[in-house]
PDB file of N, CA and C in Angstrom:
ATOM      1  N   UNK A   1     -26.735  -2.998 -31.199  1.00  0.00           N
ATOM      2  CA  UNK A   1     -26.336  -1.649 -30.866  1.00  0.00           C
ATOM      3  C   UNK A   1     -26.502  -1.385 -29.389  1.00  0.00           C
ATOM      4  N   UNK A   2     -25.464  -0.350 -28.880  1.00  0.00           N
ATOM      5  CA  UNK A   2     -25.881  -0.130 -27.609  1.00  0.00           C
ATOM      6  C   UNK A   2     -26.053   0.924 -27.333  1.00  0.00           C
ATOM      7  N   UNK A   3     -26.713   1.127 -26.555  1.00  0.00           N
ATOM      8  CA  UNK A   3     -27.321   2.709 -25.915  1.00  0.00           C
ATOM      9  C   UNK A   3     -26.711   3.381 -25.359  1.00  0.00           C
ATOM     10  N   UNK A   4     -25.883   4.275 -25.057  1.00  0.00           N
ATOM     11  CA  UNK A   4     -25.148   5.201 -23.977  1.00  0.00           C
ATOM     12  C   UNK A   4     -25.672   6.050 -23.110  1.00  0.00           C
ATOM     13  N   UNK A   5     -26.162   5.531 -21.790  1.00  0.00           N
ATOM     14  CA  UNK A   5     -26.005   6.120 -21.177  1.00  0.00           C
ATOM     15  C   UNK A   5     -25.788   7.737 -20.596  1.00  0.00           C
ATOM     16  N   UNK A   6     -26.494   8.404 -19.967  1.00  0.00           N
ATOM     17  CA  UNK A   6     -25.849   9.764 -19.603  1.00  0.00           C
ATOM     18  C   UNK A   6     -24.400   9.396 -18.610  1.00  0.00           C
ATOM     19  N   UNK A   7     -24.691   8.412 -17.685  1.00  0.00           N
ATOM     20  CA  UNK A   7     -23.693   8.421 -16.463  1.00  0.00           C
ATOM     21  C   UNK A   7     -22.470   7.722 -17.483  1.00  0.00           C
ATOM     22  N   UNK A   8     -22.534   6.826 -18.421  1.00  0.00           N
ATOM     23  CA  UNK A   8     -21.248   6.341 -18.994  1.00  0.00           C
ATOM     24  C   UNK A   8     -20.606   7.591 -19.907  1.00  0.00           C
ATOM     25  N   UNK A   9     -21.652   7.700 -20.682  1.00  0.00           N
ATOM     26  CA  UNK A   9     -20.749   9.111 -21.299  1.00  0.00           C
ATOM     27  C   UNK A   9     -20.036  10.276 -20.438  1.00  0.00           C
ATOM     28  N   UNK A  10     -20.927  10.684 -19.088  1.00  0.00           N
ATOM     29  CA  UNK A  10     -20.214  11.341 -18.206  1.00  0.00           C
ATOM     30  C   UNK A  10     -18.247  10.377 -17.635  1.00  0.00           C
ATOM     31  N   UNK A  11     -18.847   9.248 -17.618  1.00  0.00           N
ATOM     32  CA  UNK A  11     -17.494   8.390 -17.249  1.00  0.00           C
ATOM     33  C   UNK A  11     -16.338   8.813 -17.981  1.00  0.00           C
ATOM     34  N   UNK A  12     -16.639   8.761 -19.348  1.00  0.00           N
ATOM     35  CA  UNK A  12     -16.178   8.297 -20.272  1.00  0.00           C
ATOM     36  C   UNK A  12     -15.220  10.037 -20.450  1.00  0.00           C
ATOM     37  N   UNK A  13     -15.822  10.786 -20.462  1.00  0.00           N
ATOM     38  CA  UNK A  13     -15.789  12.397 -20.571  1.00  0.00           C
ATOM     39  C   UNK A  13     -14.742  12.572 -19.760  1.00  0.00           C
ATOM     40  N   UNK A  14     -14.895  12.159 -18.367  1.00  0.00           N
ATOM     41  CA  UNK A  14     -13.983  12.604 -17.153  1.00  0.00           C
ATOM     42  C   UNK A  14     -12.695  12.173 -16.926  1.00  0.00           C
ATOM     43  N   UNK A  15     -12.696  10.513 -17.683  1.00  0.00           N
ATOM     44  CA  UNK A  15     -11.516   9.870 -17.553  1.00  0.00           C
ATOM     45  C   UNK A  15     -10.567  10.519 -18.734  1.00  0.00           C
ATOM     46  N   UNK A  16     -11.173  10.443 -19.831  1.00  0.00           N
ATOM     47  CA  UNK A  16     -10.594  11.084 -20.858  1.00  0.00           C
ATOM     48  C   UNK A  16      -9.879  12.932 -20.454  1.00  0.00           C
ATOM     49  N   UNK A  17     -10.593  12.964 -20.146  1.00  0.00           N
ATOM     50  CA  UNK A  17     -10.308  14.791 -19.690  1.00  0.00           C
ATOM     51  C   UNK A  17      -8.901  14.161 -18.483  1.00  0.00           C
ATOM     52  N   UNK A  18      -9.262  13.647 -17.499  1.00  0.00           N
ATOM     53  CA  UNK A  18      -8.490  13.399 -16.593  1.00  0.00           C
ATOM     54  C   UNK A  18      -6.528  13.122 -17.159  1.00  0.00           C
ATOM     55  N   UNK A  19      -6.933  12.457 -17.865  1.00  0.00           N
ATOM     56  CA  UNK A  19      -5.571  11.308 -19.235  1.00  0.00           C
ATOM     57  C   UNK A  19      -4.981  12.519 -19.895  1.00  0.00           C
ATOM     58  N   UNK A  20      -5.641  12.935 -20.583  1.00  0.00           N
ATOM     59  CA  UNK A  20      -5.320  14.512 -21.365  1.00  0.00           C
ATOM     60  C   UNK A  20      -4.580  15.387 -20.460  1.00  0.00           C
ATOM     61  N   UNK A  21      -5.259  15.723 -19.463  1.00  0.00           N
ATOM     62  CA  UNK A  21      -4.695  16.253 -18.422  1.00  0.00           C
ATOM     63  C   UNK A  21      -3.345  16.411 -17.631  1.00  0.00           C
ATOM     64  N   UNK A  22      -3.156  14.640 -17.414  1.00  0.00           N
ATOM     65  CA  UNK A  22      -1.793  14.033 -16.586  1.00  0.00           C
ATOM     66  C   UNK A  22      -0.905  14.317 -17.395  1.00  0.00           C
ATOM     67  N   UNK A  23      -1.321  13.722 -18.908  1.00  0.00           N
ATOM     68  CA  UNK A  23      -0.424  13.253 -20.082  1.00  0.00           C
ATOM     69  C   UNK A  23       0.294  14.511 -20.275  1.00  0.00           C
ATOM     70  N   UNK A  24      -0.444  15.566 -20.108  1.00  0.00           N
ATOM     71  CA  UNK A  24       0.277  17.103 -21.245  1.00  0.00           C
ATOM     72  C   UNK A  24       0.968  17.274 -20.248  1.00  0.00           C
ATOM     73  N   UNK A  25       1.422  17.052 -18.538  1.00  0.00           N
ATOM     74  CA  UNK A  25       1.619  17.568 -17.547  1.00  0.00           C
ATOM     75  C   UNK A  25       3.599  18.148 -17.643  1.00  0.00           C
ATOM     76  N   UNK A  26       3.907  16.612 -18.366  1.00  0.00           N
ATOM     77  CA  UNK A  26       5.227  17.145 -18.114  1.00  0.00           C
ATOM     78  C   UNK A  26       5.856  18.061 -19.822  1.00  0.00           C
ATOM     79  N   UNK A  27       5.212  17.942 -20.636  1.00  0.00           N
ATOM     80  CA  UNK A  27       5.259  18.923 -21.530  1.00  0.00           C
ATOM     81  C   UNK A  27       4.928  20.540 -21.159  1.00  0.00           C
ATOM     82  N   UNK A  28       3.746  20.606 -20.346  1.00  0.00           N
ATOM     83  CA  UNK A  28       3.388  21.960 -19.961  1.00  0.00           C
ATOM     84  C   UNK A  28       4.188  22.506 -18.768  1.00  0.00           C
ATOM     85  N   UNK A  29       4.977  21.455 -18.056  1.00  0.00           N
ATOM     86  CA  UNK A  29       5.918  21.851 -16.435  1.00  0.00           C
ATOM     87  C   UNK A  29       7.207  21.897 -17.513  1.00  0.00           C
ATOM     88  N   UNK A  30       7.328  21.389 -18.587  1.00  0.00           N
ATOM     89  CA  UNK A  30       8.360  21.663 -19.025  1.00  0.00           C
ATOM     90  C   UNK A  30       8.931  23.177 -19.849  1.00  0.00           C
ATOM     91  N   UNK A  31       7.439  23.611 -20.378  1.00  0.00           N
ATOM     92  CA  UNK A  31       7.673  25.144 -21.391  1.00  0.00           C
ATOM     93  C   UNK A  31       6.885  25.840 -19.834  1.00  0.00           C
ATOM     94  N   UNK A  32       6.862  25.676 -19.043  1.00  0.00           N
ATOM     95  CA  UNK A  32       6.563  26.945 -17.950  1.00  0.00           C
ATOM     96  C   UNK A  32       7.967  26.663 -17.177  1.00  0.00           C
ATOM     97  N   UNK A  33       8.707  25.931 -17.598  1.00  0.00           N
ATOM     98  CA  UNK A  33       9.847  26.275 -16.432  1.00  0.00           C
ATOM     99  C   UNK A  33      11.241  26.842 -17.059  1.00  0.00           C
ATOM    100  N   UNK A  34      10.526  27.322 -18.691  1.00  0.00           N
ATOM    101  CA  UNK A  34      11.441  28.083 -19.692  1.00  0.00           C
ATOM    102  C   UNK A  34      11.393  29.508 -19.351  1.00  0.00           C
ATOM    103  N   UNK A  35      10.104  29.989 -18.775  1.00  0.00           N
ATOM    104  CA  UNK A  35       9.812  31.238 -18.570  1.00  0.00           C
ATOM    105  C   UNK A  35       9.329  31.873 -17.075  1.00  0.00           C
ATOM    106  N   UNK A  36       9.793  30.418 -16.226  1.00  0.00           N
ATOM    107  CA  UNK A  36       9.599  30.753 -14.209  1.00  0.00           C
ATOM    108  C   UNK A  36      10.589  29.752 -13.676  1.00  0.00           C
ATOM    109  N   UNK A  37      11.036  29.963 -12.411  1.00  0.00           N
ATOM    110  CA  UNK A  37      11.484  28.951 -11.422  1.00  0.00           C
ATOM    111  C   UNK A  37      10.759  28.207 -11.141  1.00  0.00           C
ATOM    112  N   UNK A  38      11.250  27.298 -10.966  1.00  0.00           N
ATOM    113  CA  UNK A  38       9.609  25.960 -10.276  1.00  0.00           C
ATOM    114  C   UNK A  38       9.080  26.122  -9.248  1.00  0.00           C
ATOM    115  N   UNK A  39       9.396  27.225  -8.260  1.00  0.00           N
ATOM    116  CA  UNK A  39       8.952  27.239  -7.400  1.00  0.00           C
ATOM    117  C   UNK A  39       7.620  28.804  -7.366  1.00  0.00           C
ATOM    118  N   UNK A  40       7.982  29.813  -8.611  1.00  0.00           N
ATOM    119  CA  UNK A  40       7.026  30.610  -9.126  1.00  0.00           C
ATOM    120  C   UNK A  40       5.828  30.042  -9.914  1.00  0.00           C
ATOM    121  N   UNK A  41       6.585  29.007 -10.424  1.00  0.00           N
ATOM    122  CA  UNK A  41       5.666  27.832 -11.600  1.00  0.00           C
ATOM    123  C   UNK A  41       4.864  27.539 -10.681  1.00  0.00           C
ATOM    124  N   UNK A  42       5.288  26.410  -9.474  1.00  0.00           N
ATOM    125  CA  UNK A  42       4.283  26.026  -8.606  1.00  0.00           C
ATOM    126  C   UNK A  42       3.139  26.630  -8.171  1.00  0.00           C
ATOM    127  N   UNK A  43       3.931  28.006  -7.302  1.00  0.00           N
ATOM    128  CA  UNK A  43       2.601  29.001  -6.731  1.00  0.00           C
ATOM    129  C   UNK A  43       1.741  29.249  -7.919  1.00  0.00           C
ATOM    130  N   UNK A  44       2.053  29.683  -8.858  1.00  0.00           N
ATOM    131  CA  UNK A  44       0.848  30.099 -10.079  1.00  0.00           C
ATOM    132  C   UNK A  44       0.079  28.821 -10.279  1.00  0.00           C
ATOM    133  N   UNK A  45       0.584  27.692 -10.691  1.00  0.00           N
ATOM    134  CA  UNK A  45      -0.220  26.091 -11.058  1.00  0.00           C
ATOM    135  C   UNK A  45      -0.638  26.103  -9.582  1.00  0.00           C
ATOM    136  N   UNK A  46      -0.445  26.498  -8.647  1.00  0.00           N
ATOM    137  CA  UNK A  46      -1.058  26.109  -7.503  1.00  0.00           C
ATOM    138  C   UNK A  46      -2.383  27.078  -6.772  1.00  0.00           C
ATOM    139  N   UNK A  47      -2.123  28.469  -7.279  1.00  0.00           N
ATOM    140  CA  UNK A  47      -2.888  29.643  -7.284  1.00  0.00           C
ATOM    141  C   UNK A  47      -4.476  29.006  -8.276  1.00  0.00           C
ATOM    142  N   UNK A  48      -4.170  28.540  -9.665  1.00  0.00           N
ATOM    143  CA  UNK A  48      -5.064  28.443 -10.359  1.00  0.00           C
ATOM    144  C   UNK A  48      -5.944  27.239 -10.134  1.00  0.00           C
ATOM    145  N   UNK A  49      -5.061  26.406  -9.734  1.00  0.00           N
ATOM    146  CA  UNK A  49      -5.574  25.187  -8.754  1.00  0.00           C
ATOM    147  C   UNK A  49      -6.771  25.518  -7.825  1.00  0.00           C
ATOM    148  N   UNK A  50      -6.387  26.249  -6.896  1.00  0.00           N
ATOM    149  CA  UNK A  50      -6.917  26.638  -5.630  1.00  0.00           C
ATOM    150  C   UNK A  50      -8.335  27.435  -6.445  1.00  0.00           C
ATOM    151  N   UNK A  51      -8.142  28.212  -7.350  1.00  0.00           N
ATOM    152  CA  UNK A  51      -9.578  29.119  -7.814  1.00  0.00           C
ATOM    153  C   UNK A  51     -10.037  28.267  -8.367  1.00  0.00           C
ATOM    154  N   UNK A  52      -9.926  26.911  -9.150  1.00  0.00           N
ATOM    155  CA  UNK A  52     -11.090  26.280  -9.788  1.00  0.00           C
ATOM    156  C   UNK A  52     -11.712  25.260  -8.473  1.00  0.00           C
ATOM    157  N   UNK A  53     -10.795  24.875  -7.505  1.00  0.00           N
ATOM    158  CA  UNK A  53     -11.606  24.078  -6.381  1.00  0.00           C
ATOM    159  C   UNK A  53     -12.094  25.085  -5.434  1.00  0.00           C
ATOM    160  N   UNK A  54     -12.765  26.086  -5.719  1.00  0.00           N
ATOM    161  CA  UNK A  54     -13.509  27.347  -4.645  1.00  0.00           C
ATOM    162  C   UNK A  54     -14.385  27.508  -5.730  1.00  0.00           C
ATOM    163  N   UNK A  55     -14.561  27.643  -6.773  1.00  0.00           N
ATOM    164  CA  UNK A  55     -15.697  27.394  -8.323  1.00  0.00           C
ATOM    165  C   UNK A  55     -16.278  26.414  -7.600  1.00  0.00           C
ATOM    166  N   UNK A  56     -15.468  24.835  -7.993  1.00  0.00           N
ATOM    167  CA  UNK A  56     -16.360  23.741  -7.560  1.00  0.00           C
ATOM    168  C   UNK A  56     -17.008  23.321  -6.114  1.00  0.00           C
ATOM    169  N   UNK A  57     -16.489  23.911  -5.435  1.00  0.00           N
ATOM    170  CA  UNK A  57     -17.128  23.489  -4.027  1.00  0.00           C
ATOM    171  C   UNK A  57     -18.512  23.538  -4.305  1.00  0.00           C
ATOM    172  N   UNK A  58     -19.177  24.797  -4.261  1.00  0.00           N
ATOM    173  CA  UNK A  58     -20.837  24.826  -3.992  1.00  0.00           C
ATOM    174  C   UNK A  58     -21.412  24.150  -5.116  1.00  0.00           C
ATOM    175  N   UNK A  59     -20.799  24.145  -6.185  1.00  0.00           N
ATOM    176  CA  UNK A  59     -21.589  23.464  -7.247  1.00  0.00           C
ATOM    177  C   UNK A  59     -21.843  22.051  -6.929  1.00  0.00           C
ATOM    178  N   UNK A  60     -20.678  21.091  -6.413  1.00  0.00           N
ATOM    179  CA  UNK A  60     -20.855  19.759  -6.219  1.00  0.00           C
ATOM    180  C   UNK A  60     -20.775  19.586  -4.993  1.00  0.00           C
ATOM    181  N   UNK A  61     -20.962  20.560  -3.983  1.00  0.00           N
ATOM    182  CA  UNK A  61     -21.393  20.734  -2.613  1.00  0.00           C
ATOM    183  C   UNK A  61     -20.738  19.726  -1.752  1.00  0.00           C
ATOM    184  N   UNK A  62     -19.255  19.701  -1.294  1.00  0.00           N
ATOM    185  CA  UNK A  62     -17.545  19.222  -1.361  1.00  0.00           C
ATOM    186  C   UNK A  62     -17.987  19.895   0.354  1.00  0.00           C
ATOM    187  N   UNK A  63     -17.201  18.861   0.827  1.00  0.00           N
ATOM    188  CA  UNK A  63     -16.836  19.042   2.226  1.00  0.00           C
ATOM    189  C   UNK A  63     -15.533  18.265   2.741  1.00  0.00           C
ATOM    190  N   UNK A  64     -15.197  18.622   3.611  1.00  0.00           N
ATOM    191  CA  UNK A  64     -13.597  18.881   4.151  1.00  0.00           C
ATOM    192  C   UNK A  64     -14.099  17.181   5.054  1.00  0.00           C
ATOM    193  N   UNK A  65     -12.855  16.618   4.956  1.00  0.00           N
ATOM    194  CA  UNK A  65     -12.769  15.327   6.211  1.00  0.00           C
ATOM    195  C   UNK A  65     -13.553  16.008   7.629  1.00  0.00           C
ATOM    196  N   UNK A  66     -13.914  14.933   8.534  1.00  0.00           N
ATOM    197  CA  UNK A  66     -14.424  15.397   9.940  1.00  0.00           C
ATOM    198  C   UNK A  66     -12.922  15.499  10.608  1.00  0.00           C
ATOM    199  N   UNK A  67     -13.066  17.087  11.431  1.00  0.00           N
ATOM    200  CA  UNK A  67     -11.857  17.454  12.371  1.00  0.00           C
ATOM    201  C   UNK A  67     -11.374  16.496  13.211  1.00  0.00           C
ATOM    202  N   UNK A  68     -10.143  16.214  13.376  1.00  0.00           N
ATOM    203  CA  UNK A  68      -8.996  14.772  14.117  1.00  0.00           C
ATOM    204  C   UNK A  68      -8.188  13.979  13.400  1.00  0.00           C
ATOM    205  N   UNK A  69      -7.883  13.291  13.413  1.00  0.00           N
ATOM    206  CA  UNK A  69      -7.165  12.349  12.334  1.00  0.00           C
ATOM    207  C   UNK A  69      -7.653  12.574  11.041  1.00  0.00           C
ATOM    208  N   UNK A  70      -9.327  12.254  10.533  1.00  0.00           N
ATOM    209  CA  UNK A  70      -9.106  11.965   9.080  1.00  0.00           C
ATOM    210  C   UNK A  70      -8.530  13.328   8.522  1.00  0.00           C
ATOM    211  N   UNK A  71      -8.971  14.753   9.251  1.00  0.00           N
ATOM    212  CA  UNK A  71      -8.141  15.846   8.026  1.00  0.00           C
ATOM    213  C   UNK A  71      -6.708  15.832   8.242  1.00  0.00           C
ATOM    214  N   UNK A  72      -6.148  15.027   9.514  1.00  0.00           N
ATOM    215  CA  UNK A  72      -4.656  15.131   9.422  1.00  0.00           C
ATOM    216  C   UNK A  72      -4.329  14.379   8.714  1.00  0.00           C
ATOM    217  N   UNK A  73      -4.917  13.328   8.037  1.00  0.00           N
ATOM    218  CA  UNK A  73      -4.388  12.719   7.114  1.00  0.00           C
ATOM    219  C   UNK A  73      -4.563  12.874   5.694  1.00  0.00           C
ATOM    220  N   UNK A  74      -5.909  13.484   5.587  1.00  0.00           N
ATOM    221  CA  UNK A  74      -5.922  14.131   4.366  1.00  0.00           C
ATOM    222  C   UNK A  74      -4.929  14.925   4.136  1.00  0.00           C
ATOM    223  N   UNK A  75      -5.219  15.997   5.081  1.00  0.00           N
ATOM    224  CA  UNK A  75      -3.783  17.180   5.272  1.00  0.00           C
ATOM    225  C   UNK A  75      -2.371  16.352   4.822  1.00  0.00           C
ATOM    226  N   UNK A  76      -2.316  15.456   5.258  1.00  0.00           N
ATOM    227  CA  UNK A  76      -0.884  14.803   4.959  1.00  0.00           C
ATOM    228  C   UNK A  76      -0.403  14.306   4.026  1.00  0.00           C
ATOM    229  N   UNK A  77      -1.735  13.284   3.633  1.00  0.00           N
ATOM    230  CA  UNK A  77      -1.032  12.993   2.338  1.00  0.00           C
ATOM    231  C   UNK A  77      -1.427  14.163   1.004  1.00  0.00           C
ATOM    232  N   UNK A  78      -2.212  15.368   1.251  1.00  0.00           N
ATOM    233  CA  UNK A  78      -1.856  16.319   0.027  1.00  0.00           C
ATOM    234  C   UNK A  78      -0.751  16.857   0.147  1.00  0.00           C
ATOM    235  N   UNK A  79      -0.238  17.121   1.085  1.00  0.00           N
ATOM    236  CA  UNK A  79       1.673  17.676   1.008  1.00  0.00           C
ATOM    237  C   UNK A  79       2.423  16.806   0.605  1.00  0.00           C
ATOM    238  N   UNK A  80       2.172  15.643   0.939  1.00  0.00           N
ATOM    239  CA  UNK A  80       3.257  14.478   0.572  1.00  0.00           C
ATOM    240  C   UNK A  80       2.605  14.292  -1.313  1.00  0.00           C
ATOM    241  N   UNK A  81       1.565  14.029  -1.585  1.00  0.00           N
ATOM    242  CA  UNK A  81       1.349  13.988  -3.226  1.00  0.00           C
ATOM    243  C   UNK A  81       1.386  14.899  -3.857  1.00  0.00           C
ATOM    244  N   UNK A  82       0.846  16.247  -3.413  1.00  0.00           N
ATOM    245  CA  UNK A  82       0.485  17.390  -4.629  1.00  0.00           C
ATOM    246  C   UNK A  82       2.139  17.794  -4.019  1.00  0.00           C
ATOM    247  N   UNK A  83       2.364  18.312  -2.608  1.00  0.00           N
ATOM    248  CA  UNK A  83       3.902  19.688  -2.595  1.00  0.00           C
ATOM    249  C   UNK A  83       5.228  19.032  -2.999  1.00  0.00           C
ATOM    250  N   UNK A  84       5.296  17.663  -2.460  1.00  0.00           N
ATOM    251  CA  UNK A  84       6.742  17.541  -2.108  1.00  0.00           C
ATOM    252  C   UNK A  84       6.706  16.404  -3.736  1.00  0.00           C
ATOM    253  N   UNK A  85       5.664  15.725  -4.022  1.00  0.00           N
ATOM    254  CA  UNK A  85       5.618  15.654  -5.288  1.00  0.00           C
ATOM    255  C   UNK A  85       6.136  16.131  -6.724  1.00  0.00           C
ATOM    256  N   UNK A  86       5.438  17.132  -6.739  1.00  0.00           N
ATOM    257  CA  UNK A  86       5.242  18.777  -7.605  1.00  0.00           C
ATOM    258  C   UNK A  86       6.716  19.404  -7.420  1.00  0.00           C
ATOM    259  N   UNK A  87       7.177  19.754  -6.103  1.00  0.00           N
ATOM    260  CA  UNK A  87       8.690  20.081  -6.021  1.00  0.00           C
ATOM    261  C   UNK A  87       8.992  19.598  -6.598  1.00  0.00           C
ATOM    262  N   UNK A  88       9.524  18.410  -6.103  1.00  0.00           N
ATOM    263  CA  UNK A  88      10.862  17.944  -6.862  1.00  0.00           C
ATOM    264  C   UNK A  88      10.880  17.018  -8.310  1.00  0.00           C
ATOM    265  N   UNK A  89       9.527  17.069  -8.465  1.00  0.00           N
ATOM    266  CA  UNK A  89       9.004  16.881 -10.328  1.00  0.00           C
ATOM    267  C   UNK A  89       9.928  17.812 -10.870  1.00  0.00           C
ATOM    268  N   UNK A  90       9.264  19.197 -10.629  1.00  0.00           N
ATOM    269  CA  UNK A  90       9.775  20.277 -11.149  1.00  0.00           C
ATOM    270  C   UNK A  90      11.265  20.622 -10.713  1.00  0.00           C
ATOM    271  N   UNK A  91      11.561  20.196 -10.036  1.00  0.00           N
ATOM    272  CA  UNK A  91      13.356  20.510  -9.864  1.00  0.00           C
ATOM    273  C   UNK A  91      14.241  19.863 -10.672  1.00  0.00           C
ATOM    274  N   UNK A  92      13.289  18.415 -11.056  1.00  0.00           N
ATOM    275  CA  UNK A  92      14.154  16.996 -12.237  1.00  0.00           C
ATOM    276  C   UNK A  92      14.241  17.538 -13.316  1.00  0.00           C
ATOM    277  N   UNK A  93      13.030  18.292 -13.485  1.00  0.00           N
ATOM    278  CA  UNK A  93      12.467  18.717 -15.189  1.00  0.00           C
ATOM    279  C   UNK A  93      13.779  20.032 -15.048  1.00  0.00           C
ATOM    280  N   UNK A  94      13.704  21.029 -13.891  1.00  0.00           N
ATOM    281  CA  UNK A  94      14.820  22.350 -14.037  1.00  0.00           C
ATOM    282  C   UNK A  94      16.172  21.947 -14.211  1.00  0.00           C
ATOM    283  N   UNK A  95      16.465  20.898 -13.834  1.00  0.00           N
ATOM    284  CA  UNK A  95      17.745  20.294 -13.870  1.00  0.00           C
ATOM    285  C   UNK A  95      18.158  19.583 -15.169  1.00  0.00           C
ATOM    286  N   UNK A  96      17.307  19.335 -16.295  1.00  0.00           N
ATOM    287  CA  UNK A  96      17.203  19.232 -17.465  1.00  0.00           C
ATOM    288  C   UNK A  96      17.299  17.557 -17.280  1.00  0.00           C
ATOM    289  N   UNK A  97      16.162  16.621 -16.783  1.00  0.00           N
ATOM    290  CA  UNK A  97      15.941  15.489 -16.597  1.00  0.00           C
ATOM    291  C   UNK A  97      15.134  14.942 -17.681  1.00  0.00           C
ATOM    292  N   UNK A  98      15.272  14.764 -18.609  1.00  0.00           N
ATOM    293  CA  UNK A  98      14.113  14.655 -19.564  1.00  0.00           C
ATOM    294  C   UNK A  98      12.934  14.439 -18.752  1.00  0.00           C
ATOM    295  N   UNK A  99      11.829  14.491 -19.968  1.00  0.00           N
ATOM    296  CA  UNK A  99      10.251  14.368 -19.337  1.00  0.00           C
ATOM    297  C   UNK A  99      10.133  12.495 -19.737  1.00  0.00           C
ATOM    298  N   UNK A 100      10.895  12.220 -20.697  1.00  0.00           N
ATOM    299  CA  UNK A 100      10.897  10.542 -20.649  1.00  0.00           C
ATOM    300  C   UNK A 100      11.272  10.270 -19.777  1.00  0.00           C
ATOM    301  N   UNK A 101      12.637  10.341 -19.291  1.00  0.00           N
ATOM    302  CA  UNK A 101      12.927   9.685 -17.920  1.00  0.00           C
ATOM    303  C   UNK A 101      12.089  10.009 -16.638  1.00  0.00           C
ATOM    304  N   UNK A 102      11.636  11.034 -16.865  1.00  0.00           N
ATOM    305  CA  UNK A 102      10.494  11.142 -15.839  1.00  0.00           C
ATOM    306  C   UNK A 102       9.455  10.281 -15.791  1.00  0.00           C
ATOM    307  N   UNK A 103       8.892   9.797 -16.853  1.00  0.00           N
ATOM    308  CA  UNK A 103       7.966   9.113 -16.834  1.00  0.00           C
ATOM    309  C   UNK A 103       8.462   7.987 -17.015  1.00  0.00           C
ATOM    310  N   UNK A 104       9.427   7.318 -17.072  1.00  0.00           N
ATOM    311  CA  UNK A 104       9.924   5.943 -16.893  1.00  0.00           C
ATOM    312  C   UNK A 104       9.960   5.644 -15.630  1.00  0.00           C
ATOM    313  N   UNK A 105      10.458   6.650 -14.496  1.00  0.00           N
ATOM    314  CA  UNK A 105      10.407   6.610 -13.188  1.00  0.00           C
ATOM    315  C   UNK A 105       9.320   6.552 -11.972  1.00  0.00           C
ATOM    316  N   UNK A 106       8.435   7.607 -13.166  1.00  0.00           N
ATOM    317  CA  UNK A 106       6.955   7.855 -12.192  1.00  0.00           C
ATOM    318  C   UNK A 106       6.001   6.232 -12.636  1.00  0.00           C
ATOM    319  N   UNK A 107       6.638   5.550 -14.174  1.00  0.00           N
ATOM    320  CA  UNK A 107       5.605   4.381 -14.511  1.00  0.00           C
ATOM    321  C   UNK A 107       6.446   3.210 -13.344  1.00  0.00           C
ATOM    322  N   UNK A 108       7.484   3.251 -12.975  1.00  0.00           N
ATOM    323  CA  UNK A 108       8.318   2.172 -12.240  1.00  0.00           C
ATOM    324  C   UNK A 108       7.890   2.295 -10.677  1.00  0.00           C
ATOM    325  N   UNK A 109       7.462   3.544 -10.139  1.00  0.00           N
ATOM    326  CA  UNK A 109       7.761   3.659  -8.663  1.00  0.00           C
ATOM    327  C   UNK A 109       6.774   2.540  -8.265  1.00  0.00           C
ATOM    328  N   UNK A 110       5.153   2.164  -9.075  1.00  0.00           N
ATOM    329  CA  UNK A 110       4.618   1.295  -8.186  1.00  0.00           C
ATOM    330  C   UNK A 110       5.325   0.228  -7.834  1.00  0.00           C
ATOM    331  N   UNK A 111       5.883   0.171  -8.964  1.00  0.00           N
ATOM    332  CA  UNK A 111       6.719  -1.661  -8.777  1.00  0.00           C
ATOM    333  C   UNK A 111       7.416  -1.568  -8.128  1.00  0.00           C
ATOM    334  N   UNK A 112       8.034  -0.284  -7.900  1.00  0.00           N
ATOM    335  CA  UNK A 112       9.823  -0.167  -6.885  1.00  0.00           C
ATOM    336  C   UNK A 112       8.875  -0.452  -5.225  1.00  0.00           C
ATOM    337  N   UNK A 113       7.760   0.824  -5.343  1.00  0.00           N
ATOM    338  CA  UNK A 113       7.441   0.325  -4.068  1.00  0.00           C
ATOM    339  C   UNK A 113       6.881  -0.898  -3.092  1.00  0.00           C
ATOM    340  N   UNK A 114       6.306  -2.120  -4.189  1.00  0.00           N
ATOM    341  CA  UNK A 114       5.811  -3.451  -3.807  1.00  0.00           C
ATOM    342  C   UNK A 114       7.066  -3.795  -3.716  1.00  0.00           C
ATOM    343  N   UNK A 115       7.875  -3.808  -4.188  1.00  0.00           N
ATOM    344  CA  UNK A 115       9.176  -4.644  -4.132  1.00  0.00           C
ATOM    345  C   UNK A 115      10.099  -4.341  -3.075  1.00  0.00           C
ATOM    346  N   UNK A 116      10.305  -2.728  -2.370  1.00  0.00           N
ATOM    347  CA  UNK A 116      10.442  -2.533  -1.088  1.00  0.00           C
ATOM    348  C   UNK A 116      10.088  -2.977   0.088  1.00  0.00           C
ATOM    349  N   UNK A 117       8.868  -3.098  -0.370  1.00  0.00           N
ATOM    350  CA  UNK A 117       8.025  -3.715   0.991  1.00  0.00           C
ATOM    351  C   UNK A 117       7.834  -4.838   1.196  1.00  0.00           C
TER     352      UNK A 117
END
């Protein structure tokens, strides 16, 4: 028998929550874009976003990159993953792209992109 851990069960908790999370993503961008534009969709998923990471800051006591490059690059690549991402997710899904083909595309891009390069 084996023992579990607090830190594995915490693992175990987060990844799972995390999976749940991704997984429902294009089902839930899909029935919120029955009843908003994607770009109202966004600000609200992005509004509620923003209030649970101002919750978590002090609790897990979160600090910003050091000022110069690393926050310009932080800065950069969250517009390039979460905005321009998130756009045009949600513009495929408004355009009536299925959520399969979405995810046939989002499971292919790693490979498209090794194979670019």
């Amino acid at each position: 028998m084996s023992v579990l851990s607090k830190q594995s069960v915490a693992a175990a908790a987060s990844t799972s929550v995390f999976v749940l999370l991704w997984s429902s993503g294009a089902i839930f961008s899909k029935l919120g874009l029955a009843h908003a534009s994607p770009f109202a969709f966004l600000l609200i998923r992005f509004a509620i976003a923003l209030m649970g990471l101002v919750m978590l800051v002090p609790i897990l006591k979160l600090k910003l990159p050091r000022p110069g490059k690393p926050l310009l690059y932080a800065a950069a690549t969250g517009l390039v993953l979460l905005g321009a991402y998130q756009i045009f997710y949600l513009l495929a899904l408004d355009l009536n792209v299925t959520p399969g083909v979405m995810a046939t595309i989002m499971g292919v891009q790693p490979i498209l992109t090794v194979v670019l390069m």
